[in-house]
PDB file of N, CA and C in Angstrom:
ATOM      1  N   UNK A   1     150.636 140.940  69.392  1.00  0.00           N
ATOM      2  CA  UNK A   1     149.611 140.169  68.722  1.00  0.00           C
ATOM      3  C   UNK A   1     148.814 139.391  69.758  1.00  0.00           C
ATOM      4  N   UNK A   2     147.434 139.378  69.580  1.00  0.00           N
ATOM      5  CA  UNK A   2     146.566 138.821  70.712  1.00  0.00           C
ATOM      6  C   UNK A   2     146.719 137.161  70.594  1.00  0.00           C
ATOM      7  N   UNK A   3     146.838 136.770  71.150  1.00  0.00           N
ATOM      8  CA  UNK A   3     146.722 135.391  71.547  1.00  0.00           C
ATOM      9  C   UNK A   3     145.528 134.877  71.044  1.00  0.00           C
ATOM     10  N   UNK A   4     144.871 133.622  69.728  1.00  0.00           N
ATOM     11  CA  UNK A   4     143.766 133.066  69.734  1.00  0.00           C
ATOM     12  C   UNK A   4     143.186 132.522  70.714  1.00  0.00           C
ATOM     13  N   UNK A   5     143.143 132.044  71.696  1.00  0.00           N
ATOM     14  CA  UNK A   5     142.748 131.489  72.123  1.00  0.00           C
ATOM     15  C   UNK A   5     142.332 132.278  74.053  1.00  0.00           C
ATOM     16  N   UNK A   6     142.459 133.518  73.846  1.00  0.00           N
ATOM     17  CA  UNK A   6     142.047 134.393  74.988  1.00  0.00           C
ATOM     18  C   UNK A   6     141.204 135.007  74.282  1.00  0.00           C
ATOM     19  N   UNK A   7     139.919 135.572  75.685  1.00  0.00           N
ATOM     20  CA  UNK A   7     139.420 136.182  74.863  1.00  0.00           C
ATOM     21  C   UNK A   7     139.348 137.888  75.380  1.00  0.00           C
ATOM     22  N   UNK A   8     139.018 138.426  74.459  1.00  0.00           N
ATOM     23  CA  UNK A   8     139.045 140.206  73.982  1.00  0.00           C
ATOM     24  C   UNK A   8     137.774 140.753  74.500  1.00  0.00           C
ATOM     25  N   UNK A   9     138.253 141.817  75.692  1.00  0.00           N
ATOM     26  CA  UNK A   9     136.892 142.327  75.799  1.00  0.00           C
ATOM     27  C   UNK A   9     137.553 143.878  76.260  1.00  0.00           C
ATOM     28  N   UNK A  10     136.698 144.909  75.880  1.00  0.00           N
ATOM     29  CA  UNK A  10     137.196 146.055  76.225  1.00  0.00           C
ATOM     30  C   UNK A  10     136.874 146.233  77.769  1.00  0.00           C
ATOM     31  N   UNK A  11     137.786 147.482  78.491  1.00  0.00           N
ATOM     32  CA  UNK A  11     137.416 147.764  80.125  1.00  0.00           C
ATOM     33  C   UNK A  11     137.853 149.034  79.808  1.00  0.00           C
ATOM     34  N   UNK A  12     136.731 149.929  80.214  1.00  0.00           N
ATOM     35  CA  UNK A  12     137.085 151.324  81.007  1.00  0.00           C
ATOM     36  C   UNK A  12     137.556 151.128  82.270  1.00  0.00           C
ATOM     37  N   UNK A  13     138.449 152.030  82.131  1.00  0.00           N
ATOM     38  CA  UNK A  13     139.353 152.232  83.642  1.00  0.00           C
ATOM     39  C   UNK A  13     140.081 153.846  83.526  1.00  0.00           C
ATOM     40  N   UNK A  14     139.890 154.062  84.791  1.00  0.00           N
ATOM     41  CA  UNK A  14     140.044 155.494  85.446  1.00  0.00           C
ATOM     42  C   UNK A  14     141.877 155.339  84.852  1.00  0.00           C
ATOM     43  N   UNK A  15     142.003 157.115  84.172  1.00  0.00           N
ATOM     44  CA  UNK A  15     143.102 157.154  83.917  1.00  0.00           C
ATOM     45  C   UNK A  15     144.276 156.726  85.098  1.00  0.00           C
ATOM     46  N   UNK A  16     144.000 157.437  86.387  1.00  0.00           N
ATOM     47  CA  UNK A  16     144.819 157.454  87.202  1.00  0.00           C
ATOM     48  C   UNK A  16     145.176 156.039  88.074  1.00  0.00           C
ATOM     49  N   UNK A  17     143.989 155.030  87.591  1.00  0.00           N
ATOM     50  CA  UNK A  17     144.261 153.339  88.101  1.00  0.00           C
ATOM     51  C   UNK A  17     144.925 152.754  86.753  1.00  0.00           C
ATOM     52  N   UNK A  18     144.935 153.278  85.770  1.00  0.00           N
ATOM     53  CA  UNK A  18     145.571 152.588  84.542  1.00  0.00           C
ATOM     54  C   UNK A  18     146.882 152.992  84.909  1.00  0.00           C
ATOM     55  N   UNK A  19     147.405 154.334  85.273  1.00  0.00           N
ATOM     56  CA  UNK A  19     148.521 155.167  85.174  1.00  0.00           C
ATOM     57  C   UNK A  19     149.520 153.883  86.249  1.00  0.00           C
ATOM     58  N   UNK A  20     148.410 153.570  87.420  1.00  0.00           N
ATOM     59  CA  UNK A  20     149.224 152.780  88.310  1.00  0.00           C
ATOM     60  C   UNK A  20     149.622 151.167  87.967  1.00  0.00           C
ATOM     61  N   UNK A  21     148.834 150.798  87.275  1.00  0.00           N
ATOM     62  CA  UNK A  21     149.066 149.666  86.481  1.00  0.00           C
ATOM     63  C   UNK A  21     150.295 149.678  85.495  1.00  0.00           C
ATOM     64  N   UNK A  22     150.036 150.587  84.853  1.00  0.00           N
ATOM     65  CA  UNK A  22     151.425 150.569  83.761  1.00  0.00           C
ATOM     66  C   UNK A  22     152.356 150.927  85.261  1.00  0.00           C
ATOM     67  N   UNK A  23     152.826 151.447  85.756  1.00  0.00           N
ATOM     68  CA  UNK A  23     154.047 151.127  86.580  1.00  0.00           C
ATOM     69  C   UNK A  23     154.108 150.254  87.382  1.00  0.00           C
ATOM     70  N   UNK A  24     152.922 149.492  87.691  1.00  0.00           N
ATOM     71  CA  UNK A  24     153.220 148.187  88.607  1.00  0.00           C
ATOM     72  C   UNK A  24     153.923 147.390  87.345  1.00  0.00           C
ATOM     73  N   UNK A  25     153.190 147.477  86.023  1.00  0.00           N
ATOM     74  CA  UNK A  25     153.574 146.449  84.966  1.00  0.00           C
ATOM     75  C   UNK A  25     154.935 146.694  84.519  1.00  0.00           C
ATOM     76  N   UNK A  26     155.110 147.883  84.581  1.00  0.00           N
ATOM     77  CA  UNK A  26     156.977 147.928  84.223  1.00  0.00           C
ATOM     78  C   UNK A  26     157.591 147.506  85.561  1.00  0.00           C
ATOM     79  N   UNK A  27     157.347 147.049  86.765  1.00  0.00           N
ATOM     80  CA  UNK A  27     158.388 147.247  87.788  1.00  0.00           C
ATOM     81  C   UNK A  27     158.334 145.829  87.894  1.00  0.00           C
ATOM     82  N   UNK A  28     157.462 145.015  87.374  1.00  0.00           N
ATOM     83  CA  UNK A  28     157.037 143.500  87.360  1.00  0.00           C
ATOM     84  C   UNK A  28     157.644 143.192  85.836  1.00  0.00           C
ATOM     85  N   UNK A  29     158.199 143.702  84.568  1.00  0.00           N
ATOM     86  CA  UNK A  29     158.935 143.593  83.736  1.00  0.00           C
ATOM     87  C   UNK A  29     157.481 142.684  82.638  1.00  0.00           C
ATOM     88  N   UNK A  30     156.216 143.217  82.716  1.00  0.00           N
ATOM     89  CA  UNK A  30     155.289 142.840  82.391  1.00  0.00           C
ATOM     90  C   UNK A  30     154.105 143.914  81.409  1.00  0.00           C
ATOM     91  N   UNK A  31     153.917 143.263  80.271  1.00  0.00           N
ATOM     92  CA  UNK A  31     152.538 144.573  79.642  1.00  0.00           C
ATOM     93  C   UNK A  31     151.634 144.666  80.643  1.00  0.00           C
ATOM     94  N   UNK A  32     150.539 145.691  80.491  1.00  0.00           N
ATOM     95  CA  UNK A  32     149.609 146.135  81.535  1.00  0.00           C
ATOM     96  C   UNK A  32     148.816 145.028  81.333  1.00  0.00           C
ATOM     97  N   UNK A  33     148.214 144.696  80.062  1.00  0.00           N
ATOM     98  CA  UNK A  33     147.470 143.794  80.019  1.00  0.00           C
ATOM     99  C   UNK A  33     147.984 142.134  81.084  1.00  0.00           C
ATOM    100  N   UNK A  34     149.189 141.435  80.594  1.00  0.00           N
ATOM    101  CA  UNK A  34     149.594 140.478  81.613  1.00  0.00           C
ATOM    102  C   UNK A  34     149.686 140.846  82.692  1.00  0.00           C
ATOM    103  N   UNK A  35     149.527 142.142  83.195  1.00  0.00           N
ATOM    104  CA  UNK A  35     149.450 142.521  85.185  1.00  0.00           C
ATOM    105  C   UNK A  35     147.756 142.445  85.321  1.00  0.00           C
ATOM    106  N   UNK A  36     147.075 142.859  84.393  1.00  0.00           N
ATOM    107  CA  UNK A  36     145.870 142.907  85.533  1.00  0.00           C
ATOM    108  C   UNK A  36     145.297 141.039  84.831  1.00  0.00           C
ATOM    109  N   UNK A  37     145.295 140.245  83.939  1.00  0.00           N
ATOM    110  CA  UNK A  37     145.441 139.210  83.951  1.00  0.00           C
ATOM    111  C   UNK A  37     146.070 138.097  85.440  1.00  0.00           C
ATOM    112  N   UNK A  38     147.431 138.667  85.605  1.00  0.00           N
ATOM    113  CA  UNK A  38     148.313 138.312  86.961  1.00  0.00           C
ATOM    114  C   UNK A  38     147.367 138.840  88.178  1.00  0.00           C
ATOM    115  N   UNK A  39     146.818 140.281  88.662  1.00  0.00           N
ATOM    116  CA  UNK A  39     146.162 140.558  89.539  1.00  0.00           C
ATOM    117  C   UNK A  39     144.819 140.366  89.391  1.00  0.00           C
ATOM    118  N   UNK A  40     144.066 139.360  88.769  1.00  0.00           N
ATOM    119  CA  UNK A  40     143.211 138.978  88.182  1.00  0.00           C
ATOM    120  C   UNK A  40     142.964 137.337  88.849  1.00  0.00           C
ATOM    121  N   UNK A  41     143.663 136.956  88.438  1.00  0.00           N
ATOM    122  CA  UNK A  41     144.563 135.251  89.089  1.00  0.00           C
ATOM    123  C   UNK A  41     144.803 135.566  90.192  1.00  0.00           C
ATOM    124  N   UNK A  42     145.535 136.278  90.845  1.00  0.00           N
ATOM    125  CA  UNK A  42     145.683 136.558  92.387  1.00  0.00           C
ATOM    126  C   UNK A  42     144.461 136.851  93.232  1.00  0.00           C
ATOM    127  N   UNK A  43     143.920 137.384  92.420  1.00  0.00           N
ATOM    128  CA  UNK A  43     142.533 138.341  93.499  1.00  0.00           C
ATOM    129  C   UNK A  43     141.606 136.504  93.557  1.00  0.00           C
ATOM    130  N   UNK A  44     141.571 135.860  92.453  1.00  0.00           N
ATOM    131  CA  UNK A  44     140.341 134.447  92.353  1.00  0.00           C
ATOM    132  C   UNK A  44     141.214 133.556  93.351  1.00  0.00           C
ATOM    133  N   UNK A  45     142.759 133.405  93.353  1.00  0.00           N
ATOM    134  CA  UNK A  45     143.236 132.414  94.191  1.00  0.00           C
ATOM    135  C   UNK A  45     142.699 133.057  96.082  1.00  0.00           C
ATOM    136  N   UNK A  46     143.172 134.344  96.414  1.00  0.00           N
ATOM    137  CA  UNK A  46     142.984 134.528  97.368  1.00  0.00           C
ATOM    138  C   UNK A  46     141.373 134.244  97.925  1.00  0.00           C
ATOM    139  N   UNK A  47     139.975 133.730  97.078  1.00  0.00           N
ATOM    140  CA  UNK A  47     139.173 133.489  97.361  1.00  0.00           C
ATOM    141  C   UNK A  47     139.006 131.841  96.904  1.00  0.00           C
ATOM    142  N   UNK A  48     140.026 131.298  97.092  1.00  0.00           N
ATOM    143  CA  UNK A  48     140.014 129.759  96.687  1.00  0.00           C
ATOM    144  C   UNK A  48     139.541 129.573  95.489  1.00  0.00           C
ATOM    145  N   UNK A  49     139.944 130.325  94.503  1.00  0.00           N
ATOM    146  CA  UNK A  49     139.579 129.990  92.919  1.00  0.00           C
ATOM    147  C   UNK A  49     140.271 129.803  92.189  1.00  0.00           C
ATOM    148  N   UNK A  50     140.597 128.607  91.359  1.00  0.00           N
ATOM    149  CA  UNK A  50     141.980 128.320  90.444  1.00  0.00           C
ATOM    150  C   UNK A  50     141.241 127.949  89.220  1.00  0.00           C
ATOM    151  N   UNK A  51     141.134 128.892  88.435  1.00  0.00           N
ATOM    152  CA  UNK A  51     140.794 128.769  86.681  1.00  0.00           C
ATOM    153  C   UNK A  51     141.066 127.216  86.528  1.00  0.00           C
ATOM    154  N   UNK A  52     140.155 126.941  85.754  1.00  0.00           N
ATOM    155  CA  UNK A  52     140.925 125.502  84.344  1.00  0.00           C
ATOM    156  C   UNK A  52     141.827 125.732  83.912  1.00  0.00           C
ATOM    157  N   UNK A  53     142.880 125.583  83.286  1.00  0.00           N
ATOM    158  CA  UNK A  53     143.477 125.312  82.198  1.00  0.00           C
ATOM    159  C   UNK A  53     142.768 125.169  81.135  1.00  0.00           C
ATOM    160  N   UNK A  54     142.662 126.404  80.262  1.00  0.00           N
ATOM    161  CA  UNK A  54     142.023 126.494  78.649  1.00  0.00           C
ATOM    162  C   UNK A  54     142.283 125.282  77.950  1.00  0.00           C
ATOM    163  N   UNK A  55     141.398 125.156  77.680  1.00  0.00           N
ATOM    164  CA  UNK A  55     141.378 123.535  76.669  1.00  0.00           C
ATOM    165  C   UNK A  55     141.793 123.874  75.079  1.00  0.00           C
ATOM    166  N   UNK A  56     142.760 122.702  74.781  1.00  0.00           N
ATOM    167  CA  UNK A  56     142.540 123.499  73.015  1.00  0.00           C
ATOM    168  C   UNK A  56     142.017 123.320  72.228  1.00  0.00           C
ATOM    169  N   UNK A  57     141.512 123.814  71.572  1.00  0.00           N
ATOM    170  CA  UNK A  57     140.717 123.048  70.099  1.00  0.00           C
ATOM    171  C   UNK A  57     141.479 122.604  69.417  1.00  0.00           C
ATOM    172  N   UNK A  58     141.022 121.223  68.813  1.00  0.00           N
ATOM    173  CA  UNK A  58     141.054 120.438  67.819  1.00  0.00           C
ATOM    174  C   UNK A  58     140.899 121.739  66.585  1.00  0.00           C
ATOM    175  N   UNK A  59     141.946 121.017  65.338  1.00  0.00           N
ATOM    176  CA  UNK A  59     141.834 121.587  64.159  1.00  0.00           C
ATOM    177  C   UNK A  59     140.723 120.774  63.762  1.00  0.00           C
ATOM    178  N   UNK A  60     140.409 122.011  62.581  1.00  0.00           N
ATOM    179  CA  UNK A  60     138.914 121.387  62.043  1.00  0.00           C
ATOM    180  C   UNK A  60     139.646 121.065  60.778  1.00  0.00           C
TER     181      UNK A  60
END
């Protein structure tokens, strides 16, 4: 179940870079989606970039 508060966007990706993802993501004990999220975060830190922390919304 998707998480509210991430957001959803589709990505084409070459079968054979997905193929390598799902086994980086099983050998990391992780869905594909939380690896390229994780190598996602890695690739912005190695250029001195550290996301916010998602803010939450207030119930309406």
């Amino acid at each position: 179940m998707a998480s509210p508060d991430k957001k959803a966007f589709l990505l084409r990706i070459d079968p054979q870079l997905w193929a390598e993802l799902e086994r980086l993501a099983a050998s990391e004990l992780r869905s594909v989606n939380a690896e390229i999220e994780f190598l996602l975060r890695e690739a912005l830190a190695a250029r001195g970039i550290t996301p916010k922390p998602a803010r939450k919304q207030r119930p309406q």
